[in-house]
C-alpha atoms as a PDB file:
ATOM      1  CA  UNK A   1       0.000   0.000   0.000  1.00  0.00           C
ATOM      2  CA  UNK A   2       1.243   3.510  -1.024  1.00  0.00           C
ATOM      3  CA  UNK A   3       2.075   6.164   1.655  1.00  0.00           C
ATOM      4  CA  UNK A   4      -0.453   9.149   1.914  1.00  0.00           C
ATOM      5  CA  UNK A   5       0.469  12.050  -0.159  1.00  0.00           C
ATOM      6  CA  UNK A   6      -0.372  14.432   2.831  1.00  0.00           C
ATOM      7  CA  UNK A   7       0.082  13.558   6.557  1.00  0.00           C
ATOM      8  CA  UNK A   8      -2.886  13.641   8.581  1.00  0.00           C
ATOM      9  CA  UNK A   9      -0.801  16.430  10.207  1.00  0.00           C
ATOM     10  CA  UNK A  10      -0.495  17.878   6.968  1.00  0.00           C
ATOM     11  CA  UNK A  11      -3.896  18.012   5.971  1.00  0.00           C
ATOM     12  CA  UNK A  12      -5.049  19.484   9.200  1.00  0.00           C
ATOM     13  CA  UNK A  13      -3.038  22.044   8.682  1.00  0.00           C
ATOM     14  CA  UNK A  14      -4.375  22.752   5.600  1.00  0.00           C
ATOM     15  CA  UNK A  15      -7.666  23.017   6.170  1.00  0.00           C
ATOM     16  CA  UNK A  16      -7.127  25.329   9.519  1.00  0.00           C
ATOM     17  CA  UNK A  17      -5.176  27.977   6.710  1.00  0.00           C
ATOM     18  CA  UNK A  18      -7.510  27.178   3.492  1.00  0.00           C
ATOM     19  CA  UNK A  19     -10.784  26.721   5.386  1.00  0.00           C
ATOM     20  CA  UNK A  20     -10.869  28.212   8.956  1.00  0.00           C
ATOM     21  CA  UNK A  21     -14.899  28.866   8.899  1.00  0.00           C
ATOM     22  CA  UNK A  22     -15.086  25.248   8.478  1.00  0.00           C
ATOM     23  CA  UNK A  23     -11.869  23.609  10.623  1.00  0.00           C
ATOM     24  CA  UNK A  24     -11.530  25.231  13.562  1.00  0.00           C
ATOM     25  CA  UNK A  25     -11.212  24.761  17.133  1.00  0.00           C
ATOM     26  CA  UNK A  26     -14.631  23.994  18.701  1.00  0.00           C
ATOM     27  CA  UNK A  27     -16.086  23.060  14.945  1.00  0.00           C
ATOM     28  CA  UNK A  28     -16.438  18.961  16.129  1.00  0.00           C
ATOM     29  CA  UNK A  29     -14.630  18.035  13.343  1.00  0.00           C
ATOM     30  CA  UNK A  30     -11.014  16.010  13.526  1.00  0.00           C
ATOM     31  CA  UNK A  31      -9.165  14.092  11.518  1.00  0.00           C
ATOM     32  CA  UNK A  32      -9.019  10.385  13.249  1.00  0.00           C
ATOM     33  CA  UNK A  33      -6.984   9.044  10.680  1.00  0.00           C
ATOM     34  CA  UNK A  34      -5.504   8.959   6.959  1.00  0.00           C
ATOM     35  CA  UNK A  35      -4.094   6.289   4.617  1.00  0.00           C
ATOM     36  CA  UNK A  36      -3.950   6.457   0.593  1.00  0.00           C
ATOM     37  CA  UNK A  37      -6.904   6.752  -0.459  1.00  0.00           C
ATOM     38  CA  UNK A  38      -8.669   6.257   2.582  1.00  0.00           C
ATOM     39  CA  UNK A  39      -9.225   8.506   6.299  1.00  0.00           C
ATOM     40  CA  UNK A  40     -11.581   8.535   9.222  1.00  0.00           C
ATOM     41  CA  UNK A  41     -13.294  11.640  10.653  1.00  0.00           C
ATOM     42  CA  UNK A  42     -15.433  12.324  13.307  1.00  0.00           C
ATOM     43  CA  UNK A  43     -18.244  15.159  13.804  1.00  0.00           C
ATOM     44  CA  UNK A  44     -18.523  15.301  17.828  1.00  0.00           C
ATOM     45  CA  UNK A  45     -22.533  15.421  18.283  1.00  0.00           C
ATOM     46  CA  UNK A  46     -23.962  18.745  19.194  1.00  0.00           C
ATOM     47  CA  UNK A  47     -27.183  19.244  20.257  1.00  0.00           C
ATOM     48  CA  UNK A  48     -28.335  22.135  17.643  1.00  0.00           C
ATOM     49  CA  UNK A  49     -27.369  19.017  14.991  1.00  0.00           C
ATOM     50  CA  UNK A  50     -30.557  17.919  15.835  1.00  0.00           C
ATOM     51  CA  UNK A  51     -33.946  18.403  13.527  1.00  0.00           C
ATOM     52  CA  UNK A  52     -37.621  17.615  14.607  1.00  0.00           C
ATOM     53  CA  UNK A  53     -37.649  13.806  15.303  1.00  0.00           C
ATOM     54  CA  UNK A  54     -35.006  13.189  17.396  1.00  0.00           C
ATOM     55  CA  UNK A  55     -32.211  12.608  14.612  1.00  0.00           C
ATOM     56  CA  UNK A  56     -29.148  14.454  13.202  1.00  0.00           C
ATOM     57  CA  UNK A  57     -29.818  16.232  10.559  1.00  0.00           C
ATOM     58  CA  UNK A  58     -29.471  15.621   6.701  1.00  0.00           C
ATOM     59  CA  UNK A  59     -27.567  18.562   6.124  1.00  0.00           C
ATOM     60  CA  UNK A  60     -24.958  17.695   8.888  1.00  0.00           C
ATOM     61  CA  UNK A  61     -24.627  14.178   7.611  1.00  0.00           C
ATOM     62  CA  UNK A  62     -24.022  15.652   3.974  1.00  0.00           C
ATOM     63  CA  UNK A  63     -21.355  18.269   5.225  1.00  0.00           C
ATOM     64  CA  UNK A  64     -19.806  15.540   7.315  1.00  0.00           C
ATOM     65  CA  UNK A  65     -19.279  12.748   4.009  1.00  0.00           C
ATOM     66  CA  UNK A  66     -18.387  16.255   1.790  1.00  0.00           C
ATOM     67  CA  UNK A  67     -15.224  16.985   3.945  1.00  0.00           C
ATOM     68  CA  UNK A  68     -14.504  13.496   4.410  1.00  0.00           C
ATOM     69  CA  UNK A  69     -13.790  12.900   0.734  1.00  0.00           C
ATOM     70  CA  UNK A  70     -11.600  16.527   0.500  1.00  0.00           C
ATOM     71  CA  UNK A  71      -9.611  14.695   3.506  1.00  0.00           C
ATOM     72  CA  UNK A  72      -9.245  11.877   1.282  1.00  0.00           C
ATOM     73  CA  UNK A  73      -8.820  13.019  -2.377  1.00  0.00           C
ATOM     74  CA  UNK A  74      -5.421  15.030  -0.416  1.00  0.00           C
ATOM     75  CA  UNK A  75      -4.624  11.802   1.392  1.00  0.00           C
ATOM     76  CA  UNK A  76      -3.798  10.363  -2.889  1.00  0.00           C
ATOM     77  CA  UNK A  77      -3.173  14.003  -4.853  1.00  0.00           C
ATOM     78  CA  UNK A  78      -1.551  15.892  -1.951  1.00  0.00           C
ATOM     79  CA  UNK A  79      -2.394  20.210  -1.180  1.00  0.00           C
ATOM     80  CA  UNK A  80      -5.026  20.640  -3.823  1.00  0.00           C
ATOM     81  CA  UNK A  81      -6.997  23.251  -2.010  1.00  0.00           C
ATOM     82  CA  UNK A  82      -9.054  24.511  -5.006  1.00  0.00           C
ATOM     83  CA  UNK A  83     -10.320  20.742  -5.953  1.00  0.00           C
ATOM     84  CA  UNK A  84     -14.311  20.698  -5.983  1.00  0.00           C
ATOM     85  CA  UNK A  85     -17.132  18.316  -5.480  1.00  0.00           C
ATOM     86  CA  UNK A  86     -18.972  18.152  -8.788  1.00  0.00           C
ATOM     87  CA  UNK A  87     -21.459  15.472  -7.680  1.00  0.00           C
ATOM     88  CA  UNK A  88     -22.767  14.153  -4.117  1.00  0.00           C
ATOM     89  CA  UNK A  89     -25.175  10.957  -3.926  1.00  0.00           C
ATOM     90  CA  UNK A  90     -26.208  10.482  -0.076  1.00  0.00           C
ATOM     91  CA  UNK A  91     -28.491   7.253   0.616  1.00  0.00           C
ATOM     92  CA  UNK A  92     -29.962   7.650   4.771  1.00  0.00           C
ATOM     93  CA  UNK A  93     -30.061   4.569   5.371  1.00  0.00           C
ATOM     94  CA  UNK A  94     -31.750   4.461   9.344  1.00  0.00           C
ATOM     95  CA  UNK A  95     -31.779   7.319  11.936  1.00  0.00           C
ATOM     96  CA  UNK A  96     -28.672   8.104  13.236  1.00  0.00           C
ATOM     97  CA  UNK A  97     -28.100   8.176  17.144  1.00  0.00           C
ATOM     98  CA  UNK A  98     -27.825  10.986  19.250  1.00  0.00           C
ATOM     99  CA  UNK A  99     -23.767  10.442  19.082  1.00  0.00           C
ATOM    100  CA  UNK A 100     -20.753  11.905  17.762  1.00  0.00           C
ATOM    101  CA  UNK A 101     -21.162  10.599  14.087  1.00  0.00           C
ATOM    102  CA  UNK A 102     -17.900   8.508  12.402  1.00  0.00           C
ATOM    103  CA  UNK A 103     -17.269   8.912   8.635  1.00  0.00           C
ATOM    104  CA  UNK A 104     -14.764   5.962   6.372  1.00  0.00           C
ATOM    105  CA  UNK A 105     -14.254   7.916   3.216  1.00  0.00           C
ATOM    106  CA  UNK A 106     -12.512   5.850   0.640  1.00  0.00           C
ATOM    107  CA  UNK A 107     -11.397   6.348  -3.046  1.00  0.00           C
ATOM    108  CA  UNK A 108     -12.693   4.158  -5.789  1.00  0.00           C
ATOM    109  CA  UNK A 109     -11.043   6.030  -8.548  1.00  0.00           C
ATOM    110  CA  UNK A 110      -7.956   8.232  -8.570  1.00  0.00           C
ATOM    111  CA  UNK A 111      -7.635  10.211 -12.498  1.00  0.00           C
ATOM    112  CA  UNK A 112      -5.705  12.696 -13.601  1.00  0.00           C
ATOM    113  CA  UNK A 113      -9.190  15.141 -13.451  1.00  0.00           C
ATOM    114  CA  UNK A 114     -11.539  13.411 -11.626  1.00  0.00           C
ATOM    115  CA  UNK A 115     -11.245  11.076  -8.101  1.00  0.00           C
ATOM    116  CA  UNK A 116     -14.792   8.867  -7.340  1.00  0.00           C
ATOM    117  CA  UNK A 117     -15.183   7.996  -3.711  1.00  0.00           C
ATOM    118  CA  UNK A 118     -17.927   6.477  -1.340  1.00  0.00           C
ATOM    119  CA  UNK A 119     -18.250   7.817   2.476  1.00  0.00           C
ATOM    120  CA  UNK A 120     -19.945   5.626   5.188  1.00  0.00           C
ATOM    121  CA  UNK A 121     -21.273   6.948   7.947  1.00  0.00           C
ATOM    122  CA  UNK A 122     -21.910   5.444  11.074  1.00  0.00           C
ATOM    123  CA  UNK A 123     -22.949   6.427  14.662  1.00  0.00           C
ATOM    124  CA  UNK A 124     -20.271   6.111  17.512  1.00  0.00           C
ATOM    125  CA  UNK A 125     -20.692   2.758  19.232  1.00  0.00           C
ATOM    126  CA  UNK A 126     -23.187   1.334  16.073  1.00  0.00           C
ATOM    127  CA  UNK A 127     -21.998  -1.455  13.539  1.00  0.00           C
ATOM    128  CA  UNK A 128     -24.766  -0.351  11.170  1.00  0.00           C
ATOM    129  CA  UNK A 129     -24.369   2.473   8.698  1.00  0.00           C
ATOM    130  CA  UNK A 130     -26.649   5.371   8.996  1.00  0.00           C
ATOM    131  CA  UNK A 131     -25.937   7.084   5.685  1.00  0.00           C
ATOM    132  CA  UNK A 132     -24.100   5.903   2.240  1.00  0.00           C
ATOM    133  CA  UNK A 133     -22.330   8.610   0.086  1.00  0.00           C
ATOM    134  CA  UNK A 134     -20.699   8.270  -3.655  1.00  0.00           C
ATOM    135  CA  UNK A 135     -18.943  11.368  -4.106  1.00  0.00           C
ATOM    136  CA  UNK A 136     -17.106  12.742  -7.038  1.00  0.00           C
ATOM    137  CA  UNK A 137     -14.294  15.960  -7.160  1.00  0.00           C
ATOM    138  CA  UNK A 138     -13.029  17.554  -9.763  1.00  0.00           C
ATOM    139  CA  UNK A 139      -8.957  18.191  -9.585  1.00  0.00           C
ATOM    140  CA  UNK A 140      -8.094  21.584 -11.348  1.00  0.00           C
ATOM    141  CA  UNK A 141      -5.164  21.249 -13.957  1.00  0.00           C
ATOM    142  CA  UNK A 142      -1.504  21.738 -12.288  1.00  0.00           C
END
């Protein structure tokens, strides 16, 4: 297996200078772990997460697998701040617990332009998967 391009270290630090109104102290988000191609992140539960119902919300869910797959499309093509997602597909798949939620982002295809990737989410302490995510970002020329 190849070595990440970017450190977890790396891409942390990254995101704190690229995107500070999204990585920041306090945001819930961290980094739990990066390979090629691959990385674990966690969104600490938060109470105001929470929609009518009782479960996390959609949009958090959706923000949660979208930085996921920027933490791993720099774990393969290294500091590529200004790649985009040009497509998101989320399945919910059952209601999420009222727990920090844990997201395995992993690449299925790693072009030149393009890098395909799937994000499952789960909640903390549950085997099942709450959510399913196919996820595609566009790399900008060099």
């Amino acid at each position: 297996m190849a070595a990440p391009a970017m450190s977890r270290e790396d891409i942390e630090m990254l995101l704190a200078a690229e995107f500070p109104q999204a990585f920041f102290p306090g945001s819930g988000l961290s980094v739990e772990s990066v390979e090629f191609g691959a990385c674990r992140v966690k969104q600490a539960y938060d109470p105001k997460q929470v929609r009518p119902g009782g479960t996390i919300s959609g949009p958090t869910m959706m923000a949660l697998a979208d930085f996921s797959m920027y933490v791993a499309v720099f774990s393969a093509a290294g500091p590529v701040p200004l790649a985009v997602t040009t497509n998101l597909n989320i399945n919910f798949l059952r209601k999420p617990a009222q727990a920090d939620l844990i997201a395995d982002a992993r690449l299925l295809k790693h072009g030149k332009r393009l890098v395909v990737g799937e994000v499952t989410i789960f909640s903390q302490g549950e085997g099942e998967p709450v959510a399913h995510v196919t996820s595609t970002y566009s790399i900008p020329p060099a």
